[in-house]
N, C-alpha and C. Protein backbone atom coordinates (compact mmCIF):
# COMPACT_ATOMS: atom_id res chain seq x y z
N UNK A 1 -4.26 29.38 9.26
CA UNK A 1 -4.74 28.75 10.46
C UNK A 1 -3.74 27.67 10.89
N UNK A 2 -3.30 28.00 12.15
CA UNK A 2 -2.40 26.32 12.80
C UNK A 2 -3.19 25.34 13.16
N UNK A 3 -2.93 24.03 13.40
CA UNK A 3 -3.38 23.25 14.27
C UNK A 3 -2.67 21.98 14.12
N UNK A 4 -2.63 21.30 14.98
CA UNK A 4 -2.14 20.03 15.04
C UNK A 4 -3.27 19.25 14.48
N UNK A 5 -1.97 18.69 13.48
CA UNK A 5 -2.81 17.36 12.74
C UNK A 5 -1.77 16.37 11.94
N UNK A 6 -1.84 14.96 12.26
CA UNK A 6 -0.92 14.07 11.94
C UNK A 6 -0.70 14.01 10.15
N UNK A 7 0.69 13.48 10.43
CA UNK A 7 1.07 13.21 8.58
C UNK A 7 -0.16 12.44 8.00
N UNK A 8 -0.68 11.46 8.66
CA UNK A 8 -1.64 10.84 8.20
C UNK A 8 -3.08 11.55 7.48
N UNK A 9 -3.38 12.27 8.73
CA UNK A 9 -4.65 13.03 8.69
C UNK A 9 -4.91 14.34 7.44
N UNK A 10 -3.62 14.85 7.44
CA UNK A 10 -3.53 15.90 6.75
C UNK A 10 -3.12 15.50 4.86
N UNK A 11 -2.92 14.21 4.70
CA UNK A 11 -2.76 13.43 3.49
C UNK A 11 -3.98 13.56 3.09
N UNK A 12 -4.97 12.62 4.46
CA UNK A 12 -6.47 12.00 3.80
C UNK A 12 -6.83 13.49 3.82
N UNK A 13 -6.75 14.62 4.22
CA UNK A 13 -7.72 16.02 4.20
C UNK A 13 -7.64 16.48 2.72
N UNK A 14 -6.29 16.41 2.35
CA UNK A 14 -5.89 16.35 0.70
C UNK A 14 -6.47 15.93 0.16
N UNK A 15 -6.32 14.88 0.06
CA UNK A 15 -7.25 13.61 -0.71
C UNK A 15 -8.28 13.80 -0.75
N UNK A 16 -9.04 13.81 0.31
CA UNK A 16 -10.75 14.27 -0.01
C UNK A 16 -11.03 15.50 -0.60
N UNK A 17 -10.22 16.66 -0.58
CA UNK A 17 -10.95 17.97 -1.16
C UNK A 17 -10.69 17.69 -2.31
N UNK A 18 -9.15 17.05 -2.90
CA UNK A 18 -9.29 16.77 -4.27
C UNK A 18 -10.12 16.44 -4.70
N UNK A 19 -10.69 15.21 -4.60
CA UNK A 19 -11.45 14.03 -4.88
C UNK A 19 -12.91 14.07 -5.09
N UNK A 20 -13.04 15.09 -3.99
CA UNK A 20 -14.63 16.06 -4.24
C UNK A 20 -14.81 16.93 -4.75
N UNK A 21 -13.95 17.66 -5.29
CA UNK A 21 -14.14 19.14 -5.89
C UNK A 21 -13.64 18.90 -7.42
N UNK A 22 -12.66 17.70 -7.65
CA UNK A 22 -12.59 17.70 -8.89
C UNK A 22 -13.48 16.69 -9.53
N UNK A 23 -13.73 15.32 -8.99
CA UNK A 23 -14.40 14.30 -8.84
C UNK A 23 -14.02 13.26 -10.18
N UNK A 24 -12.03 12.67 -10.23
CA UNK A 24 -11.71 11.64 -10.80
C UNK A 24 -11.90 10.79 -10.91
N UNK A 25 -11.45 10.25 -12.51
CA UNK A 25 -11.89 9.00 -12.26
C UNK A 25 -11.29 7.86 -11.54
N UNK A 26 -9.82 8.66 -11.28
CA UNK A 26 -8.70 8.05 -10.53
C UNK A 26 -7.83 9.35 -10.10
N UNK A 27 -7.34 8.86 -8.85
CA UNK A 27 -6.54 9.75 -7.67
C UNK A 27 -5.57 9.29 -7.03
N UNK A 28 -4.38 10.04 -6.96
CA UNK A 28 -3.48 9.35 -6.27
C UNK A 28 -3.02 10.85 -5.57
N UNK A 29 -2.71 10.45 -4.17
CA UNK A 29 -1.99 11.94 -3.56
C UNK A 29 -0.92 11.00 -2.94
N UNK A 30 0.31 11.89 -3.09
CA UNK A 30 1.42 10.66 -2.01
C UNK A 30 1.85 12.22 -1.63
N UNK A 31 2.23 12.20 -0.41
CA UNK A 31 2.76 13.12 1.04
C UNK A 31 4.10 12.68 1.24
N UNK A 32 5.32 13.60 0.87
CA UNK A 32 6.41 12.55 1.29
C UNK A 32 6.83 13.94 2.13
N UNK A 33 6.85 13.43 3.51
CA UNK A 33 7.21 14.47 4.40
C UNK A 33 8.94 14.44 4.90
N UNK A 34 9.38 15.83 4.82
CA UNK A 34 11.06 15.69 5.22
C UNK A 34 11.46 15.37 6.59
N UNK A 35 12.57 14.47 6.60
CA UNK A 35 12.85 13.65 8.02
C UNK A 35 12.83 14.78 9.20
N UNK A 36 12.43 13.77 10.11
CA UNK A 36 12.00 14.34 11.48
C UNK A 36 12.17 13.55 12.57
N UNK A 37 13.27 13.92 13.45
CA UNK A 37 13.72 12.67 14.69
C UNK A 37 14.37 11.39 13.80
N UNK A 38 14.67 11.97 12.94
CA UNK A 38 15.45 10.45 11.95
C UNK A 38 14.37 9.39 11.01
N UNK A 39 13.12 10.28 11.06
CA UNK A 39 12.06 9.29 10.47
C UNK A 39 11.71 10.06 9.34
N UNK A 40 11.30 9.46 8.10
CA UNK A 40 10.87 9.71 7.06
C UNK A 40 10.12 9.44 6.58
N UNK A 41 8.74 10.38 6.18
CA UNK A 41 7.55 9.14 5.83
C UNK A 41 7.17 9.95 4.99
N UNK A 42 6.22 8.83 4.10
CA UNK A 42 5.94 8.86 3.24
C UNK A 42 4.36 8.56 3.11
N UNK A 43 3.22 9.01 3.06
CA UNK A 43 2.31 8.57 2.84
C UNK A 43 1.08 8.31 1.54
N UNK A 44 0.52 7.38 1.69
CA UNK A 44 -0.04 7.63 -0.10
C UNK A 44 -1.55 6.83 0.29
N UNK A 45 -2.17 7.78 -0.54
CA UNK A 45 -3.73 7.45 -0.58
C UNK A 45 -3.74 7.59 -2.18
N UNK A 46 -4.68 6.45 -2.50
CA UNK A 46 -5.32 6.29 -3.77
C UNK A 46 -6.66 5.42 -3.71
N UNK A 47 -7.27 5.70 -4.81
CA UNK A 47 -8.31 5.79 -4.51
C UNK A 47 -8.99 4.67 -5.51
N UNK A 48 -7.79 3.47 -6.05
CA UNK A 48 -8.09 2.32 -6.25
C UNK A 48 -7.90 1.37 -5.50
N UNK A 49 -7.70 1.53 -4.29
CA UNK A 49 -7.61 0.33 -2.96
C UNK A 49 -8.77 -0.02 -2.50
């Protein structure tokens, strides 16, 4: 399936199916996406913040 969905969005979509389907006691997902227009990002959800 396509669809548009931001680096952001598609991190936290990660994050939650992990998080629910395995159900840790700790989680970390980091997204490090390859440069694009000269930008490089990196995103990270965990789930001790």
């Amino acid at each position: 399936m396509n669809r548009h969905i931001s680096h952001e969005n598609s991190a936290n979509e990660i994050f939650d199916a992990l998080n629910n389907n395995m159900k840790p006691r700790w989680i970390k997902v980091v997204a490090d996406y390859n440069p694009r227009g000269n930008v490089h990002t990196v995103i990270t959800v965990d789930s001790r913040v």
